[in-house]
PDB file of N, CA and C in Angstrom:
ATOM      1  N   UNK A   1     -37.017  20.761  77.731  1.00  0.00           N
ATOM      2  CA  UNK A   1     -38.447  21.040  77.725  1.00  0.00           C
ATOM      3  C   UNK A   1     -38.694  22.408  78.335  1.00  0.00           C
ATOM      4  N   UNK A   2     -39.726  22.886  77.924  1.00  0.00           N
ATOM      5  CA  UNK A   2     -40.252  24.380  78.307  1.00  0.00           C
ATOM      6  C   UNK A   2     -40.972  24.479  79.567  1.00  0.00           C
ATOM      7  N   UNK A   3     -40.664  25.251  80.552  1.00  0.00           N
ATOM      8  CA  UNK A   3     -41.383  25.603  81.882  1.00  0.00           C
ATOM      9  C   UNK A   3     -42.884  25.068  82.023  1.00  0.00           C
ATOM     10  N   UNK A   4     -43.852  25.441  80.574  1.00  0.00           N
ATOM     11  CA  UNK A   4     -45.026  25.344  80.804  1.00  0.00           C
ATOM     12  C   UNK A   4     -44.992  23.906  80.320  1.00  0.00           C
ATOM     13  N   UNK A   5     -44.443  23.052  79.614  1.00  0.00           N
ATOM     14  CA  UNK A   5     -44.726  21.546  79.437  1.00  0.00           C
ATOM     15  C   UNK A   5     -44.739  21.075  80.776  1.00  0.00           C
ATOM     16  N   UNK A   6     -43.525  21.481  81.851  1.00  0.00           N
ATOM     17  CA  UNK A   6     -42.845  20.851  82.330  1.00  0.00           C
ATOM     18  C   UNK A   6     -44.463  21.150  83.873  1.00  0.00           C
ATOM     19  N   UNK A   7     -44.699  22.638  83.620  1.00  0.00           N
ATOM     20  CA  UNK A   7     -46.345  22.385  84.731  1.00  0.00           C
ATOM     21  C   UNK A   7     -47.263  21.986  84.024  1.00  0.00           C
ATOM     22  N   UNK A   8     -47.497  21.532  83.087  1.00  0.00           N
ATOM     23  CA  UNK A   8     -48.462  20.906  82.469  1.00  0.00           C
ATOM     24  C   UNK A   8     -48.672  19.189  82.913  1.00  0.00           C
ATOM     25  N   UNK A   9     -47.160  19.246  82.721  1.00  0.00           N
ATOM     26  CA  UNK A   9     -47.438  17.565  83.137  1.00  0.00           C
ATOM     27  C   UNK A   9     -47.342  17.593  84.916  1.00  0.00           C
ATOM     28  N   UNK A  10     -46.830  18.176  85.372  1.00  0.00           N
ATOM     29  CA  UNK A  10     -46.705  18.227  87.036  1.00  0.00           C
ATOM     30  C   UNK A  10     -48.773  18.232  87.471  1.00  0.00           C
ATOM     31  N   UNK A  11     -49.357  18.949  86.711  1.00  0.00           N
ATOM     32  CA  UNK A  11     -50.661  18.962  86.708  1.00  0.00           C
ATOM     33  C   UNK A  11     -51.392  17.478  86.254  1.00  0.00           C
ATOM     34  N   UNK A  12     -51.452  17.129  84.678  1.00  0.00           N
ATOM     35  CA  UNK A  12     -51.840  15.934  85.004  1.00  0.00           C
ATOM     36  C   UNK A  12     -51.263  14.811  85.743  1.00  0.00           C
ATOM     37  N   UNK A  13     -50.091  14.796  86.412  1.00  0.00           N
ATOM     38  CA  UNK A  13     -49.173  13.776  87.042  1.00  0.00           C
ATOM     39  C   UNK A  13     -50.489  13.915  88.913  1.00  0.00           C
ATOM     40  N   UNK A  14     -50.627  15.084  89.170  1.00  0.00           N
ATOM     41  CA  UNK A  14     -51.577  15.505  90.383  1.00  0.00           C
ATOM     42  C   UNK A  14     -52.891  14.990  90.305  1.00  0.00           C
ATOM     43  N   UNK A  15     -53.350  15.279  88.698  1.00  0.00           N
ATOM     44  CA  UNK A  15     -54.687  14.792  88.573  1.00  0.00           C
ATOM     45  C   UNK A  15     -54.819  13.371  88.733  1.00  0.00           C
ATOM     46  N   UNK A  16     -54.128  12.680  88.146  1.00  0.00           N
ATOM     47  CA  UNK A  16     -54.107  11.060  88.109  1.00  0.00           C
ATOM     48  C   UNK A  16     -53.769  10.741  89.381  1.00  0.00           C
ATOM     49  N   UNK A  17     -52.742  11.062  90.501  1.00  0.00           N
ATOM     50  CA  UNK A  17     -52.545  10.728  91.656  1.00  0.00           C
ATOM     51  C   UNK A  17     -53.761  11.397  92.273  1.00  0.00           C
ATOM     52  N   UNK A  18     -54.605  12.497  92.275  1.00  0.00           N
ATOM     53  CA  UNK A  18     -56.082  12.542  93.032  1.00  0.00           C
ATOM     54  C   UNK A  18     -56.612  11.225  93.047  1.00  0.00           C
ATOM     55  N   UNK A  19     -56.771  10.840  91.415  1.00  0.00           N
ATOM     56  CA  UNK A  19     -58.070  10.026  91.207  1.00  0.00           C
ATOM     57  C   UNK A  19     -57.660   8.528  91.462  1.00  0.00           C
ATOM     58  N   UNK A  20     -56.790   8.318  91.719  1.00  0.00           N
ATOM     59  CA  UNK A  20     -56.028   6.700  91.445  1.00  0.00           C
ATOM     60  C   UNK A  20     -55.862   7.088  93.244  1.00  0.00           C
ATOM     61  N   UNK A  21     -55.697   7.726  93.949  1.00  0.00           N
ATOM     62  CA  UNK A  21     -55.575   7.594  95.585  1.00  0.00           C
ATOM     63  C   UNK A  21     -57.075   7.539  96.269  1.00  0.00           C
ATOM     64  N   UNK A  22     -57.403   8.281  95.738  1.00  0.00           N
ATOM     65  CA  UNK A  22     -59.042   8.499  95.678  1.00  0.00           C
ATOM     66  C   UNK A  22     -60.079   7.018  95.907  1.00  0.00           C
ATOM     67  N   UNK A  23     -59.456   6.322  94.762  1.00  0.00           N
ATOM     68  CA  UNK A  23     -60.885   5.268  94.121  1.00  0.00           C
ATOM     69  C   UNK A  23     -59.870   4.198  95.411  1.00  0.00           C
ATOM     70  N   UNK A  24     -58.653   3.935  95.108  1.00  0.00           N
ATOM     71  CA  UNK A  24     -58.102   3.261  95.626  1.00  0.00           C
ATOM     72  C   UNK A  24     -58.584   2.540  97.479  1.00  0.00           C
ATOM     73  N   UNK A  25     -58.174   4.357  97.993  1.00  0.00           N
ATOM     74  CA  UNK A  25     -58.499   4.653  98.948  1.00  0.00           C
ATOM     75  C   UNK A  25     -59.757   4.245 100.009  1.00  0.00           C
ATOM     76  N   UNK A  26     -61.251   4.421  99.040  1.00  0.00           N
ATOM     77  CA  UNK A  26     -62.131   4.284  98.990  1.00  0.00           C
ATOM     78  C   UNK A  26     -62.383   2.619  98.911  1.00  0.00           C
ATOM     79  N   UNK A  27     -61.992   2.247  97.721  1.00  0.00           N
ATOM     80  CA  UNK A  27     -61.916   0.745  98.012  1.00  0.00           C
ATOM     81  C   UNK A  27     -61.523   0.127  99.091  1.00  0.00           C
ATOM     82  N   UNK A  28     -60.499   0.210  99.685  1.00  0.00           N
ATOM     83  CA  UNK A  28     -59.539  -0.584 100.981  1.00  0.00           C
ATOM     84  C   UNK A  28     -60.171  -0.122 102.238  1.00  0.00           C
ATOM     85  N   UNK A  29     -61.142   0.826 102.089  1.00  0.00           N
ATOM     86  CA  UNK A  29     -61.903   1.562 103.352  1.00  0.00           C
ATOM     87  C   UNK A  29     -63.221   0.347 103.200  1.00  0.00           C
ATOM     88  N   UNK A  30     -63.380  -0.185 102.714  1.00  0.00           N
ATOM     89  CA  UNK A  30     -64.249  -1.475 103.035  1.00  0.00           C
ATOM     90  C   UNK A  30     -63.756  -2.213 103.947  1.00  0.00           C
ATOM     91  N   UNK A  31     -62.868  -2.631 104.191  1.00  0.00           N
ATOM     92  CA  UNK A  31     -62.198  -3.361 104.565  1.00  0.00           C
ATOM     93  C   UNK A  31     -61.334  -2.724 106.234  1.00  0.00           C
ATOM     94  N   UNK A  32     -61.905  -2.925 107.172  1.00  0.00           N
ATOM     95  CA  UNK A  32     -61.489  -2.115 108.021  1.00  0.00           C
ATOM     96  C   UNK A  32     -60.332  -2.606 108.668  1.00  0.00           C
ATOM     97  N   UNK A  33     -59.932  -3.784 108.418  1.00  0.00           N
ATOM     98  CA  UNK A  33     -58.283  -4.112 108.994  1.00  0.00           C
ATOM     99  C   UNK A  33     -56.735  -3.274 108.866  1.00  0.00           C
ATOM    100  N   UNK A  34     -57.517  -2.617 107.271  1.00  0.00           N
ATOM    101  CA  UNK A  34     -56.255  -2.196 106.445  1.00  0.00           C
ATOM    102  C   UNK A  34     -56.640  -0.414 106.928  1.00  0.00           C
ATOM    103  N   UNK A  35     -56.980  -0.126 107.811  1.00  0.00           N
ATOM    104  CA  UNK A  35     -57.247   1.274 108.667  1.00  0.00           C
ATOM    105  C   UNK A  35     -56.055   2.021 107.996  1.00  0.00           C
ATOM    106  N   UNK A  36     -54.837   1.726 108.678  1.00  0.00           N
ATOM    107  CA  UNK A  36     -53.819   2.858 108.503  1.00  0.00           C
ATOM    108  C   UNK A  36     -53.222   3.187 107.038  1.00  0.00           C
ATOM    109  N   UNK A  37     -53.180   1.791 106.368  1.00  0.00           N
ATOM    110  CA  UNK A  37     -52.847   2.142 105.033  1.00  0.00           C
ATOM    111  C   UNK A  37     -54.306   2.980 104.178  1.00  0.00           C
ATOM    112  N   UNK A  38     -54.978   2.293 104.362  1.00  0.00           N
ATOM    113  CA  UNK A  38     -56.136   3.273 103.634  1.00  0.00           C
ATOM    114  C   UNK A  38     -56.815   4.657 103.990  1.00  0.00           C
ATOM    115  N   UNK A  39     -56.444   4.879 105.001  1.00  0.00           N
ATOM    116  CA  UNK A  39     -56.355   5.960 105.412  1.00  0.00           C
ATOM    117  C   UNK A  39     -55.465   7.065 104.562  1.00  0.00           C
ATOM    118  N   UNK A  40     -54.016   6.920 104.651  1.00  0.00           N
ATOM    119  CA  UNK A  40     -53.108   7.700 104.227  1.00  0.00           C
ATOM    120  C   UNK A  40     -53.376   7.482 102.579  1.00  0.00           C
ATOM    121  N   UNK A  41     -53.530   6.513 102.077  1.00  0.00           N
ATOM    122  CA  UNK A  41     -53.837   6.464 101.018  1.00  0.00           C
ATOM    123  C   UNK A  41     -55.126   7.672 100.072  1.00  0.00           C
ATOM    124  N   UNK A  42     -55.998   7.163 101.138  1.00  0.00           N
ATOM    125  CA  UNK A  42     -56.896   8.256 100.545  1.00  0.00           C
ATOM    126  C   UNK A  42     -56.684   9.900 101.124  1.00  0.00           C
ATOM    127  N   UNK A  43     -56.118  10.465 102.045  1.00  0.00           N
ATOM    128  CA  UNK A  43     -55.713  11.309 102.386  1.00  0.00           C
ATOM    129  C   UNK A  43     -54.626  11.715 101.311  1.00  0.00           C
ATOM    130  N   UNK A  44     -54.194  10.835 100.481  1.00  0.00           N
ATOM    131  CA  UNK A  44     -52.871  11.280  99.785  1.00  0.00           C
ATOM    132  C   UNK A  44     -53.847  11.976  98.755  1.00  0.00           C
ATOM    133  N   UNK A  45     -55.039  11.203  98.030  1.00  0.00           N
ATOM    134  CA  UNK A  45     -56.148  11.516  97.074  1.00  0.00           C
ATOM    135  C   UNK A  45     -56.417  12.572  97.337  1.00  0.00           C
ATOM    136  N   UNK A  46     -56.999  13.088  98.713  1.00  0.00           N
ATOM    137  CA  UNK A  46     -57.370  14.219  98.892  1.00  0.00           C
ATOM    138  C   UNK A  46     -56.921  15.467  98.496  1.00  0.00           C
ATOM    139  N   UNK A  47     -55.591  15.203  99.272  1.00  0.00           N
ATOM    140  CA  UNK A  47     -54.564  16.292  99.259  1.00  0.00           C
ATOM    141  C   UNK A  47     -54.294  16.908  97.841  1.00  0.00           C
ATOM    142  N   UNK A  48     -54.107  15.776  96.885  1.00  0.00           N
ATOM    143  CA  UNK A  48     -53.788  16.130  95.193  1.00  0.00           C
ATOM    144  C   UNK A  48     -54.712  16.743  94.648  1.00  0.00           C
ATOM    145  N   UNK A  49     -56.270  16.313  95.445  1.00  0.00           N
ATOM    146  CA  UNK A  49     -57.193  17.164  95.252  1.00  0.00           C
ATOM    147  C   UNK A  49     -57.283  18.334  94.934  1.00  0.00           C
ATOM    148  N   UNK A  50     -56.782  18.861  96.418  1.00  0.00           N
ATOM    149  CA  UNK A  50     -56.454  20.370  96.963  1.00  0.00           C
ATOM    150  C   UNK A  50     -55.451  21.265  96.076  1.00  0.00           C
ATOM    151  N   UNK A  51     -54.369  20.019  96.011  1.00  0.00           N
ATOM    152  CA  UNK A  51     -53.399  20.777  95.496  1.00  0.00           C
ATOM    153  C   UNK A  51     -53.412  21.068  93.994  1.00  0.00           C
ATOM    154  N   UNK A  52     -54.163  20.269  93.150  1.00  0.00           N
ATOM    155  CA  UNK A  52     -54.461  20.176  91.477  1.00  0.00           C
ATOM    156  C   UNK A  52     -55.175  21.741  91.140  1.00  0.00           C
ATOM    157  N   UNK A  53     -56.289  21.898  92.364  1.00  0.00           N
ATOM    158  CA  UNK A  53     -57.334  23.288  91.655  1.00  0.00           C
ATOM    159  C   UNK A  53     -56.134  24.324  90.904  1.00  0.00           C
ATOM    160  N   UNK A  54     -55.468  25.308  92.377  1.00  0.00           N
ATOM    161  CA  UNK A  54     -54.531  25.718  92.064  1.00  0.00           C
ATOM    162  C   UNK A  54     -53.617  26.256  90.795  1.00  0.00           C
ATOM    163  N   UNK A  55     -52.976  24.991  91.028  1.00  0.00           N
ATOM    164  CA  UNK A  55     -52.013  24.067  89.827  1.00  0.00           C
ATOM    165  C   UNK A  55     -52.298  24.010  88.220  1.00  0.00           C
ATOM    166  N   UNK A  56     -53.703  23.617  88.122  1.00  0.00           N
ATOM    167  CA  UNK A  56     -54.043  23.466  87.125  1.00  0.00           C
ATOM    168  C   UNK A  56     -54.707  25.168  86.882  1.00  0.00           C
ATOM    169  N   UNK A  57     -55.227  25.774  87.402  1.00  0.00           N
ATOM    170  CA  UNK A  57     -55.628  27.594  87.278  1.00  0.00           C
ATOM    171  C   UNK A  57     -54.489  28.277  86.867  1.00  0.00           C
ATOM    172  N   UNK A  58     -53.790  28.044  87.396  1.00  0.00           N
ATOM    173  CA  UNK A  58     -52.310  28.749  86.952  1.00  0.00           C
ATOM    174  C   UNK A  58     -51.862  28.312  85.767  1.00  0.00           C
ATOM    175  N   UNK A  59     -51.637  27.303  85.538  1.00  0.00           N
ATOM    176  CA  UNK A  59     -51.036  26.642  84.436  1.00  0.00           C
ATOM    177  C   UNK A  59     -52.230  27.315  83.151  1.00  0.00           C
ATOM    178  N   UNK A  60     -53.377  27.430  83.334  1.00  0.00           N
ATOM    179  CA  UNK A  60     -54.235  27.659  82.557  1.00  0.00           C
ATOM    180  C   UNK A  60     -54.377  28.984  82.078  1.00  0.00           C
ATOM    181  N   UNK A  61     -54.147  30.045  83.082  1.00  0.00           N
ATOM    182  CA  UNK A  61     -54.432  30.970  82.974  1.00  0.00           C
ATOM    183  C   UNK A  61     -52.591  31.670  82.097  1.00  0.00           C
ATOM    184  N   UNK A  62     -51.537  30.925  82.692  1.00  0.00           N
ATOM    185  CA  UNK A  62     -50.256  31.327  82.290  1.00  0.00           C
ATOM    186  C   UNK A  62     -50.249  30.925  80.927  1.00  0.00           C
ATOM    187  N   UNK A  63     -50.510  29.717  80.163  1.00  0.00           N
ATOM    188  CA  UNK A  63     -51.171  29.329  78.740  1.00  0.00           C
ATOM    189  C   UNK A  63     -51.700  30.430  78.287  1.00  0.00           C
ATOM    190  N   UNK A  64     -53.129  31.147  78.689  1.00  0.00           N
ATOM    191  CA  UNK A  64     -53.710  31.902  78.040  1.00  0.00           C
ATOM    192  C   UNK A  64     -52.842  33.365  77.691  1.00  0.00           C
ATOM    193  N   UNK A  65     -51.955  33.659  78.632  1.00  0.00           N
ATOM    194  CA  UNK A  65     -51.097  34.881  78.635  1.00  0.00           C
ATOM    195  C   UNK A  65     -50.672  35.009  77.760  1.00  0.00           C
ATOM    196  N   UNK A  66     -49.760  33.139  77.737  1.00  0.00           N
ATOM    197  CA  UNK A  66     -48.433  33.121  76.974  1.00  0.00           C
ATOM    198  C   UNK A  66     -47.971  33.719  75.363  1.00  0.00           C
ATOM    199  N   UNK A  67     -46.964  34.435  75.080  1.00  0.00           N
ATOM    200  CA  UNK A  67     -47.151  34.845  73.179  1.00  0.00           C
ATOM    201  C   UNK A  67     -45.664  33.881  73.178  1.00  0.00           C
ATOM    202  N   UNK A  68     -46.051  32.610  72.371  1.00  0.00           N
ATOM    203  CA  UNK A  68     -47.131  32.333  71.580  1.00  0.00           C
ATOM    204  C   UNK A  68     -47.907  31.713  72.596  1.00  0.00           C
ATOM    205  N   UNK A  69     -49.157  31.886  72.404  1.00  0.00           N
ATOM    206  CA  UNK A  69     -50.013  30.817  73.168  1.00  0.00           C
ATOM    207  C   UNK A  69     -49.787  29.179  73.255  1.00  0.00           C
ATOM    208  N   UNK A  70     -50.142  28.784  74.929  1.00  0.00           N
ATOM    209  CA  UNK A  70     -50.389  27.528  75.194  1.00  0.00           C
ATOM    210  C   UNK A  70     -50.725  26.290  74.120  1.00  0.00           C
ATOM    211  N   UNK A  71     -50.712  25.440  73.363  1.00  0.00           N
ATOM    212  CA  UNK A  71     -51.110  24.574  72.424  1.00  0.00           C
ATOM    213  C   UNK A  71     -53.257  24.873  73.129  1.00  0.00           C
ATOM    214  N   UNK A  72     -53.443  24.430  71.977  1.00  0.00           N
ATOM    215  CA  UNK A  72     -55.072  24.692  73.057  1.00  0.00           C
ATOM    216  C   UNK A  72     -55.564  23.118  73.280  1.00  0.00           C
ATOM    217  N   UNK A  73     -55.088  22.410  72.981  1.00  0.00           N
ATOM    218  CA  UNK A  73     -54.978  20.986  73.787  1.00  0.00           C
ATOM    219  C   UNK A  73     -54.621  20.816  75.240  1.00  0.00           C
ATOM    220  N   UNK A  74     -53.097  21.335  75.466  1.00  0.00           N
ATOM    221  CA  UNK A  74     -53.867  21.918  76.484  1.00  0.00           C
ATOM    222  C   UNK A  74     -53.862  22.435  77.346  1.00  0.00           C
ATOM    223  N   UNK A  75     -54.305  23.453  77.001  1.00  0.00           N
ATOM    224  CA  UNK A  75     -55.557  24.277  77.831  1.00  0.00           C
ATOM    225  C   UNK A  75     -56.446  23.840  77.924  1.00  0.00           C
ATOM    226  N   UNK A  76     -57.481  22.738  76.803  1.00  0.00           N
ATOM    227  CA  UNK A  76     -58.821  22.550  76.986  1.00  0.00           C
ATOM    228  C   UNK A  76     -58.421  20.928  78.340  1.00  0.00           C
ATOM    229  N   UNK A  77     -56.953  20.613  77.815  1.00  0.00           N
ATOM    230  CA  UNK A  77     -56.753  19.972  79.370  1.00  0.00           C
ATOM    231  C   UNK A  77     -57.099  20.138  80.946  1.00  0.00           C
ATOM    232  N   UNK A  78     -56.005  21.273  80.920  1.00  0.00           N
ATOM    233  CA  UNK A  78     -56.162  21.987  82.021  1.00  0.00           C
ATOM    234  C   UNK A  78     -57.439  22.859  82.629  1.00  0.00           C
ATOM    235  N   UNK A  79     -58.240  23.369  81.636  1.00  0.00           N
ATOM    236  CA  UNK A  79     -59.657  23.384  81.994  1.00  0.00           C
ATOM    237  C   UNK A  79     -60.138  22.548  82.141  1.00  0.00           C
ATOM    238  N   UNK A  80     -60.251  21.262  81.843  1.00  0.00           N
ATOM    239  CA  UNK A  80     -61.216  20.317  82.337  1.00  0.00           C
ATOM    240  C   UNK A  80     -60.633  19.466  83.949  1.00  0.00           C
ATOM    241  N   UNK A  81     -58.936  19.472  83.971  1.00  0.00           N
ATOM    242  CA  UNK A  81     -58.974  19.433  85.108  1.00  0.00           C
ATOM    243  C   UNK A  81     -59.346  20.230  85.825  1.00  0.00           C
ATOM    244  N   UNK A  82     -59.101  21.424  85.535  1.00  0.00           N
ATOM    245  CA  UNK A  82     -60.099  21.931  87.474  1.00  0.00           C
ATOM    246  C   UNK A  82     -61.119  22.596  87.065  1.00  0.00           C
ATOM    247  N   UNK A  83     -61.971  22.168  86.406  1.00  0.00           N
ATOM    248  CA  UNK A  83     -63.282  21.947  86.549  1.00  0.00           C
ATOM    249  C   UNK A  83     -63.668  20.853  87.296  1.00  0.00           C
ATOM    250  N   UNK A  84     -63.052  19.727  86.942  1.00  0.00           N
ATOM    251  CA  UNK A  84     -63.411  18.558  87.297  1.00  0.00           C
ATOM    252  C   UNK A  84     -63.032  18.413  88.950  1.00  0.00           C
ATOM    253  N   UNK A  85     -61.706  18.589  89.104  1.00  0.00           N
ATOM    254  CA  UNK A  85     -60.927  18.630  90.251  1.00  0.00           C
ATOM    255  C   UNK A  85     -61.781  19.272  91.594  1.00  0.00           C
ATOM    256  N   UNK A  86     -61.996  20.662  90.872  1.00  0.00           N
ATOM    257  CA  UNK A  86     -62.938  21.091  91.657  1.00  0.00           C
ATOM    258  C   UNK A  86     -64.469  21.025  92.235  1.00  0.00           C
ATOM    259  N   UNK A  87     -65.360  20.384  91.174  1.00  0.00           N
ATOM    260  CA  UNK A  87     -66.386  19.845  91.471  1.00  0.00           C
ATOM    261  C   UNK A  87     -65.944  18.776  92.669  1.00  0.00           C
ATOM    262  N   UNK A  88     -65.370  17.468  91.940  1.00  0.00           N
ATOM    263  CA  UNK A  88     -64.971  16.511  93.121  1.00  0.00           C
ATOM    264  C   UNK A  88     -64.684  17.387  94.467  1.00  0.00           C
ATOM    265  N   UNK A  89     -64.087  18.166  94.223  1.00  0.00           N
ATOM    266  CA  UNK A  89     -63.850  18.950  95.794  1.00  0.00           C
ATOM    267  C   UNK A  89     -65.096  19.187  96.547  1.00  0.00           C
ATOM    268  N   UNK A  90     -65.891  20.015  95.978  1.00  0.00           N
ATOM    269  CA  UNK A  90     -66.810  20.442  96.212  1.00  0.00           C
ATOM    270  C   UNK A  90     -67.909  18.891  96.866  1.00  0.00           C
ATOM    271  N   UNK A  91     -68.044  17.690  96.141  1.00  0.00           N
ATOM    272  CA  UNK A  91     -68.926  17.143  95.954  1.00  0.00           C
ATOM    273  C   UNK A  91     -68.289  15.949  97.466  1.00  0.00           C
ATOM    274  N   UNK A  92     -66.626  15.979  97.564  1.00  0.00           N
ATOM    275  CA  UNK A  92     -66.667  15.176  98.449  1.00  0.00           C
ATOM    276  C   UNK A  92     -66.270  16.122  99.897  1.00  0.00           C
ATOM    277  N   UNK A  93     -66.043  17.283 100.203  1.00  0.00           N
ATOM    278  CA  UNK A  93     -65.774  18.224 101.259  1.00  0.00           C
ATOM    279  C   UNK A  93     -65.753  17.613 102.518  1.00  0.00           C
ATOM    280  N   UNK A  94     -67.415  17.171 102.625  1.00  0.00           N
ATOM    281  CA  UNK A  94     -67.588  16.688 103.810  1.00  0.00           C
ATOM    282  C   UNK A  94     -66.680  15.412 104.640  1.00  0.00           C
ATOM    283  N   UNK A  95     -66.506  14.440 103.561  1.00  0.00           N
ATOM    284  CA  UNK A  95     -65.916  13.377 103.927  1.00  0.00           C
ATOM    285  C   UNK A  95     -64.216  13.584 103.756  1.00  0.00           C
ATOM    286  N   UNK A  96     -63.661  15.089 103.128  1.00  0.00           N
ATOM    287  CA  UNK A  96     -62.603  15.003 103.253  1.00  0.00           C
ATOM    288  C   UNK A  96     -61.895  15.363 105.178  1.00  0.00           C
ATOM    289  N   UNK A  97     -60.113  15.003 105.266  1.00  0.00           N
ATOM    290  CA  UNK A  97     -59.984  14.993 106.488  1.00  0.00           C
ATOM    291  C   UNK A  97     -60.736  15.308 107.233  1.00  0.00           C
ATOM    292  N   UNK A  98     -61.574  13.956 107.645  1.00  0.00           N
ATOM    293  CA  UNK A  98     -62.452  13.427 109.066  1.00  0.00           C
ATOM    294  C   UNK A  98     -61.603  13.414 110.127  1.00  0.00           C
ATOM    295  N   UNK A  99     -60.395  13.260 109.879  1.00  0.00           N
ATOM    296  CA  UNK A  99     -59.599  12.823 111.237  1.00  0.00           C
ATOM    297  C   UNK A  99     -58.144  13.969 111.299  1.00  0.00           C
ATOM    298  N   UNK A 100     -58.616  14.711 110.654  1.00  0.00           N
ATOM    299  CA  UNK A 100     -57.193  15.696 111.184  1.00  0.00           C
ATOM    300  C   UNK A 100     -56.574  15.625 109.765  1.00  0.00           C
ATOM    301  N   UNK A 101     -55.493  16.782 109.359  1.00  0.00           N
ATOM    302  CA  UNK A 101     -55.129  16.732 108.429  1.00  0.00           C
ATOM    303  C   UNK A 101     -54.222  15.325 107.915  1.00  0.00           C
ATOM    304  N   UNK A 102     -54.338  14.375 108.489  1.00  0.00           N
ATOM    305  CA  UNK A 102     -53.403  13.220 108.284  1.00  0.00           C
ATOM    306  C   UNK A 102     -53.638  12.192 109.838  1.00  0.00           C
ATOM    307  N   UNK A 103     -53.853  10.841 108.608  1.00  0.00           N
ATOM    308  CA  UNK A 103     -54.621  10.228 109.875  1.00  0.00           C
ATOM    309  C   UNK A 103     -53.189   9.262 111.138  1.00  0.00           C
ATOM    310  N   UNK A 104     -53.562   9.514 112.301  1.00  0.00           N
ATOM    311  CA  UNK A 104     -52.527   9.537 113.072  1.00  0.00           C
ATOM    312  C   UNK A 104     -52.537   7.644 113.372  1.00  0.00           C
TER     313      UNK A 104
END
């Protein structure tokens, strides 16, 4: 496989671990017994957060370079992840690490 398949999928593999640590996370935080696991859990969400914008900009922008060009599938992928990625960033900021970069 080719370099850029191979960050293409490293990107949606980030996006899906945001959103699946995320909802997860969020769920089990009802529940205040399960503190330490849901904690790290959603901290893991976060982090993929952080780390997807990035990830997915690069990958997007290295597509657009590329001769021959990126498939535009995707690209219109990878644009919508960090669009998306990044809004969520934006939209949850406040509530991201409350307790330190990793909850102790």
């Amino acid at each position: 496989m080719s370099n850029h398949v191979l960050l293409n999928l490293l990107s949606v593999i980030l996006a899906i671990v945001a959103v699946v640590a995320t909802v997860v996370g969020a769920f089990m935080g009802f529940d205040k017994s399960l503190w330490p696991l849901d904690g790290r859990i959603l901290y893991v969400g976060h982090l993929a957060h952080v780390l997807v914008i990035p990830v997915s900009a690069t990958i997007f922008i290295r597509g657009c370079k590329a001769n021959p060009r990126t498939h535009a599938g995707w690209l219109f992928i990878q644009g919508a992840i960090f669009v998306s990625a990044l809004v969520t960033v934006m939209l949850i900021y406040q509530g991201m690490f409350n307790y330190g970069w990793w909850p102790s």
